[in-house]
N, C-alpha and C. Protein backbone atom coordinates (compact mmCIF):
# COMPACT_ATOMS: atom_id res chain seq x y z
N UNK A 1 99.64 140.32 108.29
CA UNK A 1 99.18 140.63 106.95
C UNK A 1 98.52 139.43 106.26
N UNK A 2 99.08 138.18 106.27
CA UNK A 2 98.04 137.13 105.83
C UNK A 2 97.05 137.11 105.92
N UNK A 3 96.69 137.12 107.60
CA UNK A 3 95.34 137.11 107.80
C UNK A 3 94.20 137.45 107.56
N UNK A 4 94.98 139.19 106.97
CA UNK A 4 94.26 140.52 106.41
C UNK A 4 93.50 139.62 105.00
N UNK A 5 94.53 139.45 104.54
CA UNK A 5 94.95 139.24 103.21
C UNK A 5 93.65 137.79 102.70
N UNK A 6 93.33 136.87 103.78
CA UNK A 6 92.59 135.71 103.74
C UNK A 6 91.30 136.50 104.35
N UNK A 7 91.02 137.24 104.98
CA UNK A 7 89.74 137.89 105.05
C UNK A 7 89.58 138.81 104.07
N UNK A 8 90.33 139.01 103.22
CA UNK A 8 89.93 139.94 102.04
C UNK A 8 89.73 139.04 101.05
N UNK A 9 89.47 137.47 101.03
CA UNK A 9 89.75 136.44 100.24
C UNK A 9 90.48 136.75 98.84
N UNK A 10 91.59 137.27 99.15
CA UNK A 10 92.77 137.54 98.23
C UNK A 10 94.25 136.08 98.82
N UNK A 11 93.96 135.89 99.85
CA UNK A 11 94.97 134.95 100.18
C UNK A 11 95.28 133.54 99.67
N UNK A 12 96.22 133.36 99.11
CA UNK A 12 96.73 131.82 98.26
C UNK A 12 97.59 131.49 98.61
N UNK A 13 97.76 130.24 98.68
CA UNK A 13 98.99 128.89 98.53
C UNK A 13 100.03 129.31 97.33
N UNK A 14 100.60 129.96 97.55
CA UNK A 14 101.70 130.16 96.28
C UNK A 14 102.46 128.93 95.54
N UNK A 15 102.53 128.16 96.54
CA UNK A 15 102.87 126.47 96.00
C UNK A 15 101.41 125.82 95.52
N UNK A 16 100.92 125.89 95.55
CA UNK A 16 99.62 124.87 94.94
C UNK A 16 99.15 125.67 93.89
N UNK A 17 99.52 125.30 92.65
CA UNK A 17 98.87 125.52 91.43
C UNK A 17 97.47 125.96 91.14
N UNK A 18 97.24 126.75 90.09
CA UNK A 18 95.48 127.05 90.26
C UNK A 18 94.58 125.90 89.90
N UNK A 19 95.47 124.42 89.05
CA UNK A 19 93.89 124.11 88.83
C UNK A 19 93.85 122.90 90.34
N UNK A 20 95.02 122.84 90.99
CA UNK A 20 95.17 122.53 92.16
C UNK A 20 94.03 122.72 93.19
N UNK A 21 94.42 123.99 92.90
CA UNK A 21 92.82 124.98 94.01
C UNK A 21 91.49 124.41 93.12
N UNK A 22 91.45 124.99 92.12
CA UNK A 22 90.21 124.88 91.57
C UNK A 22 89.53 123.14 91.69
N UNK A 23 90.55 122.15 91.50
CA UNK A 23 90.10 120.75 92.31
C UNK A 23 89.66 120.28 93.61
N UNK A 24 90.28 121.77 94.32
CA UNK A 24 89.89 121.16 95.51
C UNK A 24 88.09 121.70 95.91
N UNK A 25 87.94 122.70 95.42
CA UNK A 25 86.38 123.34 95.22
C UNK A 25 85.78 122.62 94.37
N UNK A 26 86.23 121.72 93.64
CA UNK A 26 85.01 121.15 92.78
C UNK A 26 84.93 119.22 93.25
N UNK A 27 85.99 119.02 93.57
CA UNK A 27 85.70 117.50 93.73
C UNK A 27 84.81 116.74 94.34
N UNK A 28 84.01 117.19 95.68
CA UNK A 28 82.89 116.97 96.23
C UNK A 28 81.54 117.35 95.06
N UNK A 29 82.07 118.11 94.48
CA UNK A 29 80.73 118.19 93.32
C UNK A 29 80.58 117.24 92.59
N UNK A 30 82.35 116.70 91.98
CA UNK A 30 82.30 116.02 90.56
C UNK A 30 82.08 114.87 91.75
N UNK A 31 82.15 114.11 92.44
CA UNK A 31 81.53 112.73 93.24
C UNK A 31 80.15 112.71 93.12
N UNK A 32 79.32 113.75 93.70
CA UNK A 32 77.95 114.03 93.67
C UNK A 32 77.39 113.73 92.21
N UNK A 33 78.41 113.88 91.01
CA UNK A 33 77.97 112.98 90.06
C UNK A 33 78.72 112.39 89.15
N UNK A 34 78.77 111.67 89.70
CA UNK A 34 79.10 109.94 89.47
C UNK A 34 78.89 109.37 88.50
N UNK A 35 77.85 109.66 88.24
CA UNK A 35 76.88 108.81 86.88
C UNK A 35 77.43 109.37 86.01
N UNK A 36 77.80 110.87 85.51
CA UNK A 36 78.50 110.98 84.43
C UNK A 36 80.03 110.71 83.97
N UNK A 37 80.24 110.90 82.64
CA UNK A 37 81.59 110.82 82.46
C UNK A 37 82.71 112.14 83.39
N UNK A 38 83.53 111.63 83.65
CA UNK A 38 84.24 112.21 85.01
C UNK A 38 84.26 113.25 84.44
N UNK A 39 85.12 113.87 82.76
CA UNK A 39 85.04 115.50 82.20
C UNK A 39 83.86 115.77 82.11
N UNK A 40 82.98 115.50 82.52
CA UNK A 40 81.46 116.23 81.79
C UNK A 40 81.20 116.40 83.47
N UNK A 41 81.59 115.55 84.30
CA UNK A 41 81.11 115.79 85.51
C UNK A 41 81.73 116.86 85.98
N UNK A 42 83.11 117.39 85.54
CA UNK A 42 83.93 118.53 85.83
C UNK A 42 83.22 119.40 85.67
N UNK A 43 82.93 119.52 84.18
CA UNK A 43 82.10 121.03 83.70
C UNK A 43 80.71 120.61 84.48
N UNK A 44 80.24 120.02 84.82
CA UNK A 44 78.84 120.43 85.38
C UNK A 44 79.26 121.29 86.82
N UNK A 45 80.11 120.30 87.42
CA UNK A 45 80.45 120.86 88.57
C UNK A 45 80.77 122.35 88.79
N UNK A 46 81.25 122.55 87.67
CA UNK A 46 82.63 123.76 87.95
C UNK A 46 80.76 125.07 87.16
N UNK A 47 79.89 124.50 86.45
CA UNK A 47 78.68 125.40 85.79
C UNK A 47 78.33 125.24 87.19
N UNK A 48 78.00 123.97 87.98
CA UNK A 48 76.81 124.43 89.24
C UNK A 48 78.05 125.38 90.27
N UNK A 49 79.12 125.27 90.60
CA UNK A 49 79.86 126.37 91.31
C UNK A 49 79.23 127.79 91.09
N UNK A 50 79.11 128.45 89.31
CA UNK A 50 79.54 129.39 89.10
C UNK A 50 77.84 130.04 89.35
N UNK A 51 77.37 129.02 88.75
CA UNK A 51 75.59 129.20 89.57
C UNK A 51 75.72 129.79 90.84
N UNK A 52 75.92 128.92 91.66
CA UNK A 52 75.89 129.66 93.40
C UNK A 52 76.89 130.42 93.84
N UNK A 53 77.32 130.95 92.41
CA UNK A 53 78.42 132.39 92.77
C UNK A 53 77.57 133.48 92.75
N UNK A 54 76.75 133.50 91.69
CA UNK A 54 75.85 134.41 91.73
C UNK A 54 74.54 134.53 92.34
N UNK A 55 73.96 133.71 92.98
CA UNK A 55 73.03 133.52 93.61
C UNK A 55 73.66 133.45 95.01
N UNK A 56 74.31 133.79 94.91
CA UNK A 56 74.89 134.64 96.80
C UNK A 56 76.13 136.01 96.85
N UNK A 57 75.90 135.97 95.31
CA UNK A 57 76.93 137.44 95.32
C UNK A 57 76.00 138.21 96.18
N UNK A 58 74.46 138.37 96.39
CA UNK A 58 73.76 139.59 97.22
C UNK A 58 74.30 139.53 98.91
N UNK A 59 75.19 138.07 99.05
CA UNK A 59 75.29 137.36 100.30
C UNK A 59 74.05 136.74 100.84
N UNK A 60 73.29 136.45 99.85
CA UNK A 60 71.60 135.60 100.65
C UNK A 60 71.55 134.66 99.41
N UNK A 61 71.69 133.55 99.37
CA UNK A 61 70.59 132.65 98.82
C UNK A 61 69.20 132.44 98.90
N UNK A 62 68.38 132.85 97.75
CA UNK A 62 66.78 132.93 98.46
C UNK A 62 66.27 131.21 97.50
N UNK A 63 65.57 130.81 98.28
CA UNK A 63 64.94 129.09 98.19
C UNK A 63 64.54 129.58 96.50
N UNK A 64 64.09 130.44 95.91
CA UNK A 64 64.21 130.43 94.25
C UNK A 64 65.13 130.47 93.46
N UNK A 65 65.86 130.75 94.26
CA UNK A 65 67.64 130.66 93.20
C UNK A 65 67.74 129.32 93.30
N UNK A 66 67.82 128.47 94.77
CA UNK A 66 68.33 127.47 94.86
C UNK A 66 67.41 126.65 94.05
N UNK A 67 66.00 126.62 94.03
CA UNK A 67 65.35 125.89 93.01
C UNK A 67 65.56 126.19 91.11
N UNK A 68 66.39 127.34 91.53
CA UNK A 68 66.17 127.03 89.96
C UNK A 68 67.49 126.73 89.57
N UNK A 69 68.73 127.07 90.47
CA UNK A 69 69.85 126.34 90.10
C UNK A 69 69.84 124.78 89.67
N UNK A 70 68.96 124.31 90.69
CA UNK A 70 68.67 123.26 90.44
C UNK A 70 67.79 122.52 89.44
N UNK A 71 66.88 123.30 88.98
CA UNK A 71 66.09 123.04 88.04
C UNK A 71 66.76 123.14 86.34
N UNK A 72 67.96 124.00 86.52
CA UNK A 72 68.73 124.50 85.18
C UNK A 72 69.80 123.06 85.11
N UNK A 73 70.30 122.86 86.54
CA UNK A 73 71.22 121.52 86.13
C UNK A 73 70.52 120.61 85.78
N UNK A 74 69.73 120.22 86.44
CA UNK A 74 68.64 118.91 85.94
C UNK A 74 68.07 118.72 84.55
N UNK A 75 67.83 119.75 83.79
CA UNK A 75 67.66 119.77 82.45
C UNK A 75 68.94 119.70 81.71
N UNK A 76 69.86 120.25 81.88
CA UNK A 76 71.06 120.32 81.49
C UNK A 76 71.68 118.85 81.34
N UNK A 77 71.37 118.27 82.31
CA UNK A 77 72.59 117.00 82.31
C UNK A 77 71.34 116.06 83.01
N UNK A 78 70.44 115.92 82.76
CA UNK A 78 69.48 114.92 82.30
C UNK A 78 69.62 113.90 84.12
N UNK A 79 70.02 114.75 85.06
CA UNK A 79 70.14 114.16 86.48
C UNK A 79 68.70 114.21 86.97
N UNK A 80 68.53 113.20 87.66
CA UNK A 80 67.56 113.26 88.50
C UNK A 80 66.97 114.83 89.28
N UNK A 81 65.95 115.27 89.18
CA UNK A 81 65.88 116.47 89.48
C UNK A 81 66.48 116.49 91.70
N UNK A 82 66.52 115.31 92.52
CA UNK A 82 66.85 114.87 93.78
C UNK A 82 68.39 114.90 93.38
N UNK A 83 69.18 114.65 92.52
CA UNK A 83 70.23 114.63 92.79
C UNK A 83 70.75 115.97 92.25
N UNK A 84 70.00 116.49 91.17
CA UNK A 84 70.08 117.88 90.75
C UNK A 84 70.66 118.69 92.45
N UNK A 85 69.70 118.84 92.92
CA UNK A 85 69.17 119.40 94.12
C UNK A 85 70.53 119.24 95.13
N UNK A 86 70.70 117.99 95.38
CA UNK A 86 72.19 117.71 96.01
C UNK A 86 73.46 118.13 95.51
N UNK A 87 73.88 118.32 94.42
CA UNK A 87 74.44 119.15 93.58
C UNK A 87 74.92 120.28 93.91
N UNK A 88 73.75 121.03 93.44
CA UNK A 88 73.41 122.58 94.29
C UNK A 88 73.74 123.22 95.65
N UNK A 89 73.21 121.89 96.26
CA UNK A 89 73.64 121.73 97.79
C UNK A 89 75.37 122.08 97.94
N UNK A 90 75.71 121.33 97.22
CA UNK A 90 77.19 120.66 97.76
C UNK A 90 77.86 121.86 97.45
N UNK A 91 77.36 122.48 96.16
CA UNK A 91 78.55 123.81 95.40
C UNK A 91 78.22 124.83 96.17
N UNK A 92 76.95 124.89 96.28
CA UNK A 92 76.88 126.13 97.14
C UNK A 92 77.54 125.98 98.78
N UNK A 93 77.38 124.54 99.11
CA UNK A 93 78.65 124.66 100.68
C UNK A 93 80.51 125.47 100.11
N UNK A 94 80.09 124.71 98.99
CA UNK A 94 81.70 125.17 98.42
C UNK A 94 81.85 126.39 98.17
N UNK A 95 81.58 126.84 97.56
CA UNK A 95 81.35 128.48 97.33
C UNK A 95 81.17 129.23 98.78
N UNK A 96 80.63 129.00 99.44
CA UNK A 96 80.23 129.58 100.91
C UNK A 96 81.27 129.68 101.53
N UNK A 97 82.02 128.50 101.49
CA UNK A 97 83.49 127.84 102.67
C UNK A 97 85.12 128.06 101.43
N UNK A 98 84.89 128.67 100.31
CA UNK A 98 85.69 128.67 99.90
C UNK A 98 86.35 130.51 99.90
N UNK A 99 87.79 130.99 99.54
CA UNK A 99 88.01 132.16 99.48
C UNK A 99 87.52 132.81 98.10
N UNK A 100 87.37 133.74 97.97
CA UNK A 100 87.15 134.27 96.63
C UNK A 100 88.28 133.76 95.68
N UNK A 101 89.70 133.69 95.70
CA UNK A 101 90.28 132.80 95.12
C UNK A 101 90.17 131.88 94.46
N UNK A 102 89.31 130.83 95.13
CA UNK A 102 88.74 129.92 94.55
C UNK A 102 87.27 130.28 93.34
N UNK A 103 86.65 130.99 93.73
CA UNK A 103 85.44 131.43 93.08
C UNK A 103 86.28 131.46 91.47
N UNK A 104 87.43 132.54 91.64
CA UNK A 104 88.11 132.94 90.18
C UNK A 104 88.52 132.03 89.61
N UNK A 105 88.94 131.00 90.55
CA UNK A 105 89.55 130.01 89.55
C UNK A 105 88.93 128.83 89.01
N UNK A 106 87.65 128.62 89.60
CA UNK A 106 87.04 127.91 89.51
C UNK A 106 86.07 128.09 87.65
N UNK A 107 85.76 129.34 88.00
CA UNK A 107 85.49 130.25 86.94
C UNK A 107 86.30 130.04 85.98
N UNK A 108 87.42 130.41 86.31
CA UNK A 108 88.84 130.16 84.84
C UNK A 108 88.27 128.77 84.37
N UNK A 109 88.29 127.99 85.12
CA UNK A 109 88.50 126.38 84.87
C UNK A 109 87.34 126.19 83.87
N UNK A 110 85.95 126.62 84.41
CA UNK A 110 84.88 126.73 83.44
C UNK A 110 85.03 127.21 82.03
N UNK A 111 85.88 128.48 81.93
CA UNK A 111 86.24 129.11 80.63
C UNK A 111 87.19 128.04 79.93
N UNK A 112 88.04 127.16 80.94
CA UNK A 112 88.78 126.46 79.77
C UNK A 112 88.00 124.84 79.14
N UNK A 113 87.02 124.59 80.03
CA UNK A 113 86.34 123.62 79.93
C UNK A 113 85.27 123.36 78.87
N UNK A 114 85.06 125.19 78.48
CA UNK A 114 83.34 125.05 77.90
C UNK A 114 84.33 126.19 76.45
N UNK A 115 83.02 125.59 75.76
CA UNK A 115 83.14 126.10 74.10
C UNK A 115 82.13 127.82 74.01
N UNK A 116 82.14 128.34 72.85
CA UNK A 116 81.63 129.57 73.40
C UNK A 116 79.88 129.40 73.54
N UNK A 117 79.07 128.70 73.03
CA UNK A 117 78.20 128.66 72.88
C UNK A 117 77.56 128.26 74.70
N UNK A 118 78.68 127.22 75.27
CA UNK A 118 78.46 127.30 76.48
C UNK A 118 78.20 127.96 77.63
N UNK A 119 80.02 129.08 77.48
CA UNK A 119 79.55 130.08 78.13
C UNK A 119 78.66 131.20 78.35
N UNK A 120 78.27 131.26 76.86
CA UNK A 120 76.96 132.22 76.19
C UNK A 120 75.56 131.24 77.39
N UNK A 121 75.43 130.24 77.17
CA UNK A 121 74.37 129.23 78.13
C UNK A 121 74.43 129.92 79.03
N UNK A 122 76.00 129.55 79.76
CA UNK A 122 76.30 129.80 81.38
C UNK A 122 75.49 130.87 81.75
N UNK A 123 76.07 132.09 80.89
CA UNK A 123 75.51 133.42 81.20
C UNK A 123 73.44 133.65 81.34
N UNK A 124 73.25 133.19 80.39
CA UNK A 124 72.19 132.64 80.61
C UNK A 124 71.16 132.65 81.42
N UNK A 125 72.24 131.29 81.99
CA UNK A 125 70.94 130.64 83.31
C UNK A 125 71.61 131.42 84.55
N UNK A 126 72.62 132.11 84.56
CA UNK A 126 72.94 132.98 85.50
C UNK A 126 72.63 134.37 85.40
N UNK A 127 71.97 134.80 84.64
CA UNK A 127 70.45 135.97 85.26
C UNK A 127 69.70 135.15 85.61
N UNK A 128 68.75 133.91 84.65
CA UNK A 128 67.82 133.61 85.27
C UNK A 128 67.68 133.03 86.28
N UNK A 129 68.82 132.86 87.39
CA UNK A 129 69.07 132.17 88.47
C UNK A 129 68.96 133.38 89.24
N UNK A 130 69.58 134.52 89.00
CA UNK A 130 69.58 136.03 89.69
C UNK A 130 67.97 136.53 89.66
N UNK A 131 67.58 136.23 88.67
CA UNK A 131 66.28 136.91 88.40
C UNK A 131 65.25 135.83 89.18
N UNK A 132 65.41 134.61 89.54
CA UNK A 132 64.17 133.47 90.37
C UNK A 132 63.54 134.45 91.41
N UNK A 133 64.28 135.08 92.52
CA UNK A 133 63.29 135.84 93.03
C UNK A 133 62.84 137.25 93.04
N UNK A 134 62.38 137.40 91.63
CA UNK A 134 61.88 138.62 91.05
C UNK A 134 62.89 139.65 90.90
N UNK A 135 64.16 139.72 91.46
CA UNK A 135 65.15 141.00 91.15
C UNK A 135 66.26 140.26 91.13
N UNK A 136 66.78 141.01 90.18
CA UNK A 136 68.36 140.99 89.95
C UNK A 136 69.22 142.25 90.71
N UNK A 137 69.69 141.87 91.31
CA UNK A 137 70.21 142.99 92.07
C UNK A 137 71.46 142.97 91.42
N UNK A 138 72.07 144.74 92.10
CA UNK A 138 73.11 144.98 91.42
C UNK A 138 74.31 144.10 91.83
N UNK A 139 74.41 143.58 92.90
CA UNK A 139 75.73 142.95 93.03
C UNK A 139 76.05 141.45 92.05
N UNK A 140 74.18 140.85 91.90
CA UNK A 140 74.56 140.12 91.00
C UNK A 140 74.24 140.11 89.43
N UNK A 141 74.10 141.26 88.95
CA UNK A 141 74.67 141.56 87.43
C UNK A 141 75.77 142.02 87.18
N UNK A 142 76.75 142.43 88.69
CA UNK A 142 78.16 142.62 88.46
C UNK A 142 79.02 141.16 88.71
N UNK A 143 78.80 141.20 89.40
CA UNK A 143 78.87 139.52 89.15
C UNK A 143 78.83 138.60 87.81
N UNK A 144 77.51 138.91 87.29
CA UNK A 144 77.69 137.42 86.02
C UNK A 144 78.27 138.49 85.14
N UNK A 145 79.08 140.11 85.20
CA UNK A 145 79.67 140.71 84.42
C UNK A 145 81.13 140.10 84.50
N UNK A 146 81.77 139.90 85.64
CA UNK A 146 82.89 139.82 86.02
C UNK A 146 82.99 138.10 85.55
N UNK A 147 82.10 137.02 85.93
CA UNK A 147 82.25 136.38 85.32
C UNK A 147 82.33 136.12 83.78
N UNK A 148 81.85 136.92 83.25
CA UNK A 148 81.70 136.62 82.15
C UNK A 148 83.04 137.35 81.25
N UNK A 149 83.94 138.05 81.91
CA UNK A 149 85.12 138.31 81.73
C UNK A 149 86.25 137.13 81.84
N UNK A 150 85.69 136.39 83.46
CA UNK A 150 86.91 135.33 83.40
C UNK A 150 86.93 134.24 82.74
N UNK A 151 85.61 134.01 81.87
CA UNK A 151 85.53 132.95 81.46
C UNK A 151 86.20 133.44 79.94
N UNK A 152 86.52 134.13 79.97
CA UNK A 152 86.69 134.77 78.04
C UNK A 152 85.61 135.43 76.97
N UNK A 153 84.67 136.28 77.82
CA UNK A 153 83.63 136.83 77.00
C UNK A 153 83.66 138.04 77.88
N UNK A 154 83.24 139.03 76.32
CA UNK A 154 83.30 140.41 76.91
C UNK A 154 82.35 140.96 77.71
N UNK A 155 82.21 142.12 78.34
CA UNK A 155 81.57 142.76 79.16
C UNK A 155 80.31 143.08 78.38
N UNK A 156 80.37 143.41 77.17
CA UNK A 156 78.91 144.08 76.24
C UNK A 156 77.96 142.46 75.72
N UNK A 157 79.17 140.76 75.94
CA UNK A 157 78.09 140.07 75.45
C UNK A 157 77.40 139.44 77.10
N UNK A 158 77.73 140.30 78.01
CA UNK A 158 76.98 140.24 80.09
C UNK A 158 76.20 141.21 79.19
N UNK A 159 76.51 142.19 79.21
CA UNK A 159 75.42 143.52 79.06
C UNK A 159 74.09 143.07 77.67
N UNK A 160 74.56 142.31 76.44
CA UNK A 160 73.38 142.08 75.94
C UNK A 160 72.57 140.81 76.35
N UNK A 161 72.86 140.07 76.96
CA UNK A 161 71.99 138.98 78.00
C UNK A 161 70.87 139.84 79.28
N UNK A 162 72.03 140.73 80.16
CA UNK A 162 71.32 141.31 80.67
C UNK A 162 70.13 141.89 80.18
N UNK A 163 69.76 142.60 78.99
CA UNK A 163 68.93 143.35 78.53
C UNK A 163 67.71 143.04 78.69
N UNK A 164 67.41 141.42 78.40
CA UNK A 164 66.88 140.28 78.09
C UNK A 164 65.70 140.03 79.23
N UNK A 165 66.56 140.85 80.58
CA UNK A 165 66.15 140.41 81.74
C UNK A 165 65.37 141.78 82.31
N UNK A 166 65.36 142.78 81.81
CA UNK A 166 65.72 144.18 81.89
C UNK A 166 64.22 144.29 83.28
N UNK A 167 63.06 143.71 82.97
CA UNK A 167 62.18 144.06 84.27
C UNK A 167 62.31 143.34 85.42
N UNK A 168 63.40 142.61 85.66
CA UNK A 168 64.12 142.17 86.81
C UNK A 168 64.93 142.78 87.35
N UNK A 169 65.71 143.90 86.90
CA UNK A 169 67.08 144.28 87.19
C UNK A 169 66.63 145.48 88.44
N UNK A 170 67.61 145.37 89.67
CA UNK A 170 66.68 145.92 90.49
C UNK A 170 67.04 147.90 90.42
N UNK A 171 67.57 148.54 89.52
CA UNK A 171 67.75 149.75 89.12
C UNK A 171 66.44 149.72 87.97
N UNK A 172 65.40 149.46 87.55
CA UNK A 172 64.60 149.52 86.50
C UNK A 172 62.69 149.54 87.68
N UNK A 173 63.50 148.57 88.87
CA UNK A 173 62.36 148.32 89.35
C UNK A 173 62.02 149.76 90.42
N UNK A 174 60.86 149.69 90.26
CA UNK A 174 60.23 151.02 90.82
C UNK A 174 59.82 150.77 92.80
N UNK A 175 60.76 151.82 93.36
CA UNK A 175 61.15 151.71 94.66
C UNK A 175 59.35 151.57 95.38
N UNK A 176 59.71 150.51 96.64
CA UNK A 176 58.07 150.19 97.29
C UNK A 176 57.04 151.52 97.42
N UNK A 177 57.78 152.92 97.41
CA UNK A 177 56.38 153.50 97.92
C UNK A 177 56.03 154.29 96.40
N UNK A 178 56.96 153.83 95.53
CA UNK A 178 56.47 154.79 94.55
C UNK A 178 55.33 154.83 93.37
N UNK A 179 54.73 155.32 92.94
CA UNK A 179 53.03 154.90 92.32
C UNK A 179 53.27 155.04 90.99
N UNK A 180 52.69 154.38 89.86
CA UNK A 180 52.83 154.43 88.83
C UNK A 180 52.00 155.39 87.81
């Protein structure tokens, strides 16, 4: 049953605490930057995680998500747009190699880290990270929905961001053979 249980990435360390877990998914991030103050390097870390949560909820990272994940941290926290990039790199290995477990808690950690105006950001640049290569697909507007639950914001303030995005969303977009 474990095993089940770790391929359903439902499986945890019942002894290791959540922000336990959630350190161990972000610390290769918060190294990657260095240059900031170590809490600010947390929340960047734990924002670029939640980035390449959704830009592989479809299970594909496409080279426009990853550029613009990267392009959103780099403005954000004033990094070199090369180390931006490494960043990105690193969370998205983490996210990839981590259980869904981690994804949630990592997420929590963000909600306790950031003020609301933040997470309102987060949400944000996570369509327009969904939306880089022209569609938002459904797995990832359920996604920055669900996130946007664990961080402490409701489902209708995902749904009025989404709106925002509305000729990206791939239920709006008109199927390849159909004519206008």
């Amino acid at each position: 049953m474990p095993n089940l249980l770790r391929f359903l990435g439902i499986a945890r360390n019942p002894e290791r605490r959540d922000g336990e877990q959630a350190d161990e998914a972000l610390h290769p991030i918060v190294e990657a930057l260095d240059g900031l103050d170590p809490e600010r390097a947390r929340f960047f870390a734990a924002f670029a995680y939640v980035l390449a949560r959704v830009a592989g909820a479809d299970l594909r990272m496409e080279a426009e998500e990853t550029e613009s994940m990267a392009r959103t941290l780099a403005q954000l926290t004033d990094l070199p747009e090369q180390e931006a990039h490494l960043v990105v790199k690193i969370a998205s290995a983490r996210m990839d190699d981590l259980e869904a477990t981690q994804n949630y808690l990592v997420t929590r950690e963000f909600g306790k880290l950031s003020n609301a105006r933040e997470k309102i950001q987060l949400l944000e640049c996570l369509y327009t990270v969904a939306a880089a290569d022209g569609t938002i697909t459904g797995d990832e507007s359920n996604e920055v929905a669900s996130i946007a639950e664990e961080i402490g914001l409701s489902r209708s303030d995902a749904t009025a961001l989404r709106s925002r995005h509305r000729d990206k969303l791939a239920e709006f977009q008109k199927l390849g053979g159909e004519k206008g």
